[in-house]
N, C-alpha and C. Protein backbone atom coordinates (compact mmCIF):
# COMPACT_ATOMS: atom_id res chain seq x y z
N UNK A 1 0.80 50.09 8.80
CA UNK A 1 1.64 49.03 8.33
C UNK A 1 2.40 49.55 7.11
N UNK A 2 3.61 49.42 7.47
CA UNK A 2 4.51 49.72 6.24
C UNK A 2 4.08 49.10 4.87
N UNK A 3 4.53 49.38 3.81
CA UNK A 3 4.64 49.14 2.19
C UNK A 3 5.29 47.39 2.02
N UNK A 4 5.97 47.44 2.57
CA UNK A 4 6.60 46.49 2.32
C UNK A 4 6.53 45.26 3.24
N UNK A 5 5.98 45.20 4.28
CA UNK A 5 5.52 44.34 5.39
C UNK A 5 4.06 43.98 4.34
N UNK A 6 3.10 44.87 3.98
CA UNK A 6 1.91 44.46 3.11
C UNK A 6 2.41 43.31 1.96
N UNK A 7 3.55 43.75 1.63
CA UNK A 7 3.91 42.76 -0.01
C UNK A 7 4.23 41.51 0.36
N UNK A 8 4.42 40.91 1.57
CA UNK A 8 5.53 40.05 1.68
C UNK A 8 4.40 38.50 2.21
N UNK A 9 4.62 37.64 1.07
CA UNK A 9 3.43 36.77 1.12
C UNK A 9 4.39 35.81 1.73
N UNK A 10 3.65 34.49 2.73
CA UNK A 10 3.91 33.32 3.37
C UNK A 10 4.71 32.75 2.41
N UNK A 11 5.98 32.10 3.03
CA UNK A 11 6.61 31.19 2.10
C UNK A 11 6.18 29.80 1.56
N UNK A 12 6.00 29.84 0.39
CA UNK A 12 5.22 28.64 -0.10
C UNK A 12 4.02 28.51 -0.37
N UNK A 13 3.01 29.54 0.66
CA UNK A 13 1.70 29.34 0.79
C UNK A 13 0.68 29.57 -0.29
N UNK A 14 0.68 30.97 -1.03
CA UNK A 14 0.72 31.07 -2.03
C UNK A 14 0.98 30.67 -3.95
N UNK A 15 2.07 30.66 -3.32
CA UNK A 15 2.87 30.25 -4.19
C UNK A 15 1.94 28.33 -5.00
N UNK A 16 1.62 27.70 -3.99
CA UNK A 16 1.41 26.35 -3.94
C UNK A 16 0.09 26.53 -4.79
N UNK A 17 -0.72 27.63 -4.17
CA UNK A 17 -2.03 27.55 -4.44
C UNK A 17 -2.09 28.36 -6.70
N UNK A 18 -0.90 28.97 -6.61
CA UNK A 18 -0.83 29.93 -8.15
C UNK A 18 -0.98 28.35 -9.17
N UNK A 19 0.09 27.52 -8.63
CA UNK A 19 0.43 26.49 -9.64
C UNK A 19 -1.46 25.62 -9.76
N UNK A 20 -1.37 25.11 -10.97
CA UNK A 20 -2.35 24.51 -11.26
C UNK A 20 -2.93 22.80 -10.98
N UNK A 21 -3.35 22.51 -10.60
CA UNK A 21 -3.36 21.20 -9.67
C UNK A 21 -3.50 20.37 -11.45
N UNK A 22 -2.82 19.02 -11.07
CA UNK A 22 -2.73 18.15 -11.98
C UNK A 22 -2.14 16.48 -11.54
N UNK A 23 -2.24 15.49 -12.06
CA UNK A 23 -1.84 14.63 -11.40
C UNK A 23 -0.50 14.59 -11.23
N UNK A 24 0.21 13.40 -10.01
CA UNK A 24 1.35 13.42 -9.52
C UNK A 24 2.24 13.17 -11.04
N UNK A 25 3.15 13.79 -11.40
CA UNK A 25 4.15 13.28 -12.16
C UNK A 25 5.53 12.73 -11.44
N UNK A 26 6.54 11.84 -12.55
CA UNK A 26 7.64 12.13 -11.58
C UNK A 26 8.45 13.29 -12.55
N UNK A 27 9.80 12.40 -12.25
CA UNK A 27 10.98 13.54 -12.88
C UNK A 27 10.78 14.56 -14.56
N UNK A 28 10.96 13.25 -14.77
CA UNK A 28 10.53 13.05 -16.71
C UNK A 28 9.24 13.51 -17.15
N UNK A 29 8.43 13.75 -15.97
CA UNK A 29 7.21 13.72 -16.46
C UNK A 29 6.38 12.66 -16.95
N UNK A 30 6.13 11.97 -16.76
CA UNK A 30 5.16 10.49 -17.00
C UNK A 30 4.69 10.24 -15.94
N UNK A 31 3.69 10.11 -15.77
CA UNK A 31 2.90 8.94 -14.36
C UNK A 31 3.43 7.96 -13.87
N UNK A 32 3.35 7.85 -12.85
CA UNK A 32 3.93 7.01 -12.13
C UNK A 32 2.96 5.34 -12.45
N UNK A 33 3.79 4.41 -12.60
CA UNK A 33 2.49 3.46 -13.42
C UNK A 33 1.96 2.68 -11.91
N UNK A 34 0.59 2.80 -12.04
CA UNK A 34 -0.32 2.07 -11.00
C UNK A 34 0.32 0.93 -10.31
N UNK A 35 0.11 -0.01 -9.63
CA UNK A 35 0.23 -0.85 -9.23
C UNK A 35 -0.89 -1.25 -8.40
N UNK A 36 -1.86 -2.92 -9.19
CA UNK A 36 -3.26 -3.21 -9.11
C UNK A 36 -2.84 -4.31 -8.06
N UNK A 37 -3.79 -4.85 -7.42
CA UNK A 37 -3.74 -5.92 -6.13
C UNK A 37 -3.52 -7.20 -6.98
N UNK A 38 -3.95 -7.20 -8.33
CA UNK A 38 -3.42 -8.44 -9.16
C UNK A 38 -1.87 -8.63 -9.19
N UNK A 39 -1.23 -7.38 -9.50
CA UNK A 39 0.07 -7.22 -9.81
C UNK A 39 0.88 -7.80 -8.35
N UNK A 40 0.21 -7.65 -7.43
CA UNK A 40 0.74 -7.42 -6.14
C UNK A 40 0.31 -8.83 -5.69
N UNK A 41 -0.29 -9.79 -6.37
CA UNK A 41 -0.84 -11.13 -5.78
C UNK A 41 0.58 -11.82 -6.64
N UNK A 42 0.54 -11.06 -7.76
CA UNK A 42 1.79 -12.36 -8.34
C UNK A 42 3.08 -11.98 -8.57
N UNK A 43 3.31 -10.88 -7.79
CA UNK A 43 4.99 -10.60 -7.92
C UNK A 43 5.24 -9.65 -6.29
N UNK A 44 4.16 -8.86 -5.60
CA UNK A 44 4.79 -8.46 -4.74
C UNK A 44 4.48 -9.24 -3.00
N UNK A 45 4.03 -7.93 -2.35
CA UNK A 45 3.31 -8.29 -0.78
C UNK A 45 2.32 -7.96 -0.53
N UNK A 46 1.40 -8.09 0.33
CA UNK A 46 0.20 -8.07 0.59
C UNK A 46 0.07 -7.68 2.30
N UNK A 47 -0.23 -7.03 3.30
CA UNK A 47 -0.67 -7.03 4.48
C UNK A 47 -1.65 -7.69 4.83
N UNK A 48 -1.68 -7.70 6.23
CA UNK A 48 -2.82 -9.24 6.62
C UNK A 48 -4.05 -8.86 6.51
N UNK A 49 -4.48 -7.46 6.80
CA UNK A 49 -5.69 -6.85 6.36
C UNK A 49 -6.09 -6.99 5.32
N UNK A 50 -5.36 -7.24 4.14
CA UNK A 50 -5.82 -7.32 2.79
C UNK A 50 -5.93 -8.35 2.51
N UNK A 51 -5.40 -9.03 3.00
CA UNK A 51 -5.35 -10.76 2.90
C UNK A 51 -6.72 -10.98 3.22
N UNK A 52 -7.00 -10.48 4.46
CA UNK A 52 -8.29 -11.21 5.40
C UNK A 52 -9.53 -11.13 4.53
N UNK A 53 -9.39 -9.63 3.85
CA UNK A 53 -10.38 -8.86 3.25
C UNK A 53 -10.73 -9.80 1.60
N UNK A 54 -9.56 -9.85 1.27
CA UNK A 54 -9.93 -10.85 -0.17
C UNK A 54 -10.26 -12.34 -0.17
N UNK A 55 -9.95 -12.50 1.21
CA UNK A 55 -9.98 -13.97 1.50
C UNK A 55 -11.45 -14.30 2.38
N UNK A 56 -11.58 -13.05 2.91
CA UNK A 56 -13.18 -13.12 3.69
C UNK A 56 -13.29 -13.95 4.71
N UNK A 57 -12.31 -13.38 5.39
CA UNK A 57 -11.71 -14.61 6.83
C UNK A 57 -11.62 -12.88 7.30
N UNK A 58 -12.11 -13.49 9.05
CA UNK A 58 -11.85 -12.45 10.14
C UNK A 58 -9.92 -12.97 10.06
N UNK A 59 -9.50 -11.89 11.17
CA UNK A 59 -7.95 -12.11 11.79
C UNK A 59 -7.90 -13.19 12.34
N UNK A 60 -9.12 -13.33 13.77
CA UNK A 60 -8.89 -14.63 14.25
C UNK A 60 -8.24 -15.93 13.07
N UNK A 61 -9.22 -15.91 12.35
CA UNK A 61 -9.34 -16.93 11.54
C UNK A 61 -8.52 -17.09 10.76
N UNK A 62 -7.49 -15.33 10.25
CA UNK A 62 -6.23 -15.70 9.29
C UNK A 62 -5.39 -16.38 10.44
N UNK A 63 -5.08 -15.73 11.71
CA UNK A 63 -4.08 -16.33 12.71
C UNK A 63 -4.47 -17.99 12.98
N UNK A 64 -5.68 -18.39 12.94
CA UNK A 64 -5.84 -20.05 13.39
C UNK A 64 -5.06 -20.65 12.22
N UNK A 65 -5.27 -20.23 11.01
CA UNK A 65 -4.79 -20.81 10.18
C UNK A 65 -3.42 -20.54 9.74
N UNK A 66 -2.90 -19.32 10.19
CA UNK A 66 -1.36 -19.57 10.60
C UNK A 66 -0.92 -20.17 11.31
N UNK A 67 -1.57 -20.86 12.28
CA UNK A 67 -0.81 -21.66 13.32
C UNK A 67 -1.06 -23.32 13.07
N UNK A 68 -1.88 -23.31 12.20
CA UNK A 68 -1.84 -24.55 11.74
C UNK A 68 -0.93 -24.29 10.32
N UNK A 69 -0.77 -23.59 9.54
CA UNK A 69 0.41 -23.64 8.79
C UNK A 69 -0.75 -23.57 7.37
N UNK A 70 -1.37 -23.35 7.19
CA UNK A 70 -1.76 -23.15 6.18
C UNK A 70 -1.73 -21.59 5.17
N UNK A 71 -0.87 -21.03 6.07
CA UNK A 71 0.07 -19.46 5.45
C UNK A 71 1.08 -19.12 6.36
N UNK A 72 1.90 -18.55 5.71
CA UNK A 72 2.91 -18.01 6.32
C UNK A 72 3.14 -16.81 6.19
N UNK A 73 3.50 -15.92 7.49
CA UNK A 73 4.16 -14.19 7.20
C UNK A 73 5.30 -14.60 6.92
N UNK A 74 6.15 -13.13 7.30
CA UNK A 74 7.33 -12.74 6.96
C UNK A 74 6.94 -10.80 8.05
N UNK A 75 8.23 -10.67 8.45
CA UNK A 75 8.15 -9.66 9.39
C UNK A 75 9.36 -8.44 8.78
N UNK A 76 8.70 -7.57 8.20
CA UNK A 76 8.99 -6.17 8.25
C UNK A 76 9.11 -5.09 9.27
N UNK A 77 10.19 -5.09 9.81
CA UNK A 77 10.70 -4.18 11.21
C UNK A 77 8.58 -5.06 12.08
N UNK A 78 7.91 -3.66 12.14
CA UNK A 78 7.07 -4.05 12.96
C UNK A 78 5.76 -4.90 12.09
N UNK A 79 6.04 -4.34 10.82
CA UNK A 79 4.87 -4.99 10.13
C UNK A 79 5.05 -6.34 9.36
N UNK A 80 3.38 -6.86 9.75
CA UNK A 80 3.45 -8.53 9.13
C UNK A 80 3.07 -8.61 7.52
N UNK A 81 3.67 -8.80 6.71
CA UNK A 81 3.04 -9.09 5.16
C UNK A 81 3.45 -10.26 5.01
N UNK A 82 2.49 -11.04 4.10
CA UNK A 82 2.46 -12.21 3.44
C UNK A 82 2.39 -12.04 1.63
N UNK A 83 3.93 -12.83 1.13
CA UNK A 83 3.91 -12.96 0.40
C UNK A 83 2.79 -13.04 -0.71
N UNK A 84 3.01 -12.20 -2.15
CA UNK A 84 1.68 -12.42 -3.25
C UNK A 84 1.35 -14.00 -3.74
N UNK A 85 2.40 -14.88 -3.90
CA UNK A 85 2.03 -16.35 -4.22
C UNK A 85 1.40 -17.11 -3.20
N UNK A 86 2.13 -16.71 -2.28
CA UNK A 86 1.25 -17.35 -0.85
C UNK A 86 -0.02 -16.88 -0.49
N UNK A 87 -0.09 -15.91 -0.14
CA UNK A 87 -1.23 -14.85 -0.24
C UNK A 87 -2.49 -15.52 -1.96
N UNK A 88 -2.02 -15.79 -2.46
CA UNK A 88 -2.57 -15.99 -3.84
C UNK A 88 -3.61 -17.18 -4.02
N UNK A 89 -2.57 -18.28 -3.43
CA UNK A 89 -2.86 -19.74 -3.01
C UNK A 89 -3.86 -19.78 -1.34
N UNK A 90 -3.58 -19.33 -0.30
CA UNK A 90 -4.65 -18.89 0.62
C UNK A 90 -5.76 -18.68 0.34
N UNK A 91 -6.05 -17.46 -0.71
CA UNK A 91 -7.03 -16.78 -0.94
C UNK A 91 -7.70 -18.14 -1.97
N UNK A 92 -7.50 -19.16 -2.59
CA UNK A 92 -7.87 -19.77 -3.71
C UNK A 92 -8.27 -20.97 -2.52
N UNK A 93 -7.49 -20.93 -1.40
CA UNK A 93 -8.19 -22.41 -0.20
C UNK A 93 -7.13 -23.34 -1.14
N UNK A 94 -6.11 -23.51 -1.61
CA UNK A 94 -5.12 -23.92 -2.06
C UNK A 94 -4.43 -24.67 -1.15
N UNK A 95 -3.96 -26.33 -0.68
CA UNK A 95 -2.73 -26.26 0.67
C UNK A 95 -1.42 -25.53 0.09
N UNK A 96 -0.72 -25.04 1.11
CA UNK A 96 0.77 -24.76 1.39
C UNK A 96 1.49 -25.39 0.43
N UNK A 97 2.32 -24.62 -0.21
CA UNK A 97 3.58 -25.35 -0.77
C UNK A 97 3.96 -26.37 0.07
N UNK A 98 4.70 -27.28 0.02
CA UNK A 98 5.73 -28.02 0.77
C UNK A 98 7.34 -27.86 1.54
């Protein structure tokens, strides 16, 4: 094997492993700031799995009670999330807004 066929390391492969592992930064350098399931009950979305899970209801049981109206989705291309206020009020056994 030639001299130079020996030197010639995988692109990237190496290279990935020299740098020193540390947490994700972004641009600037700062952390990216968390985002807690609290934060996400009162300003964002929630999936129905997580719903079910904090609420301690099987699926059946989130869907019976969607169909009686006591929550509502909202449809993301294929995925179902339910709003954090709604989601919020569910989880508390709260009725429905009006």
């Amino acid at each position: 094997m030639s001299s130079k066929l020996r030197n010639v390391r995988p692109s990237g492969a190496w290279s990935l492993l020299s740098e020193a592992p540390g947490p994700v930064q972004n641009q600037v350098g700062l952390r990216k700031p968390r985002v807690t399931i609290n934060d996400r009950l009162e300003n964002g979305n929630l999936t129905i799995d997580e719903v079910c899970a904090l609420a301690n209801r099987s699926k059946t049981g989130f869907y019976a009670d969607l169909k009686a109206g006591l929550v509502t989705i909202r449809k993301v291309g294929r995925k179902s999330i339910v709003s954090g206020p709604i989601a919020r009020r569910y989880i508390a056994g709260e009725p429905p807004k009006a």
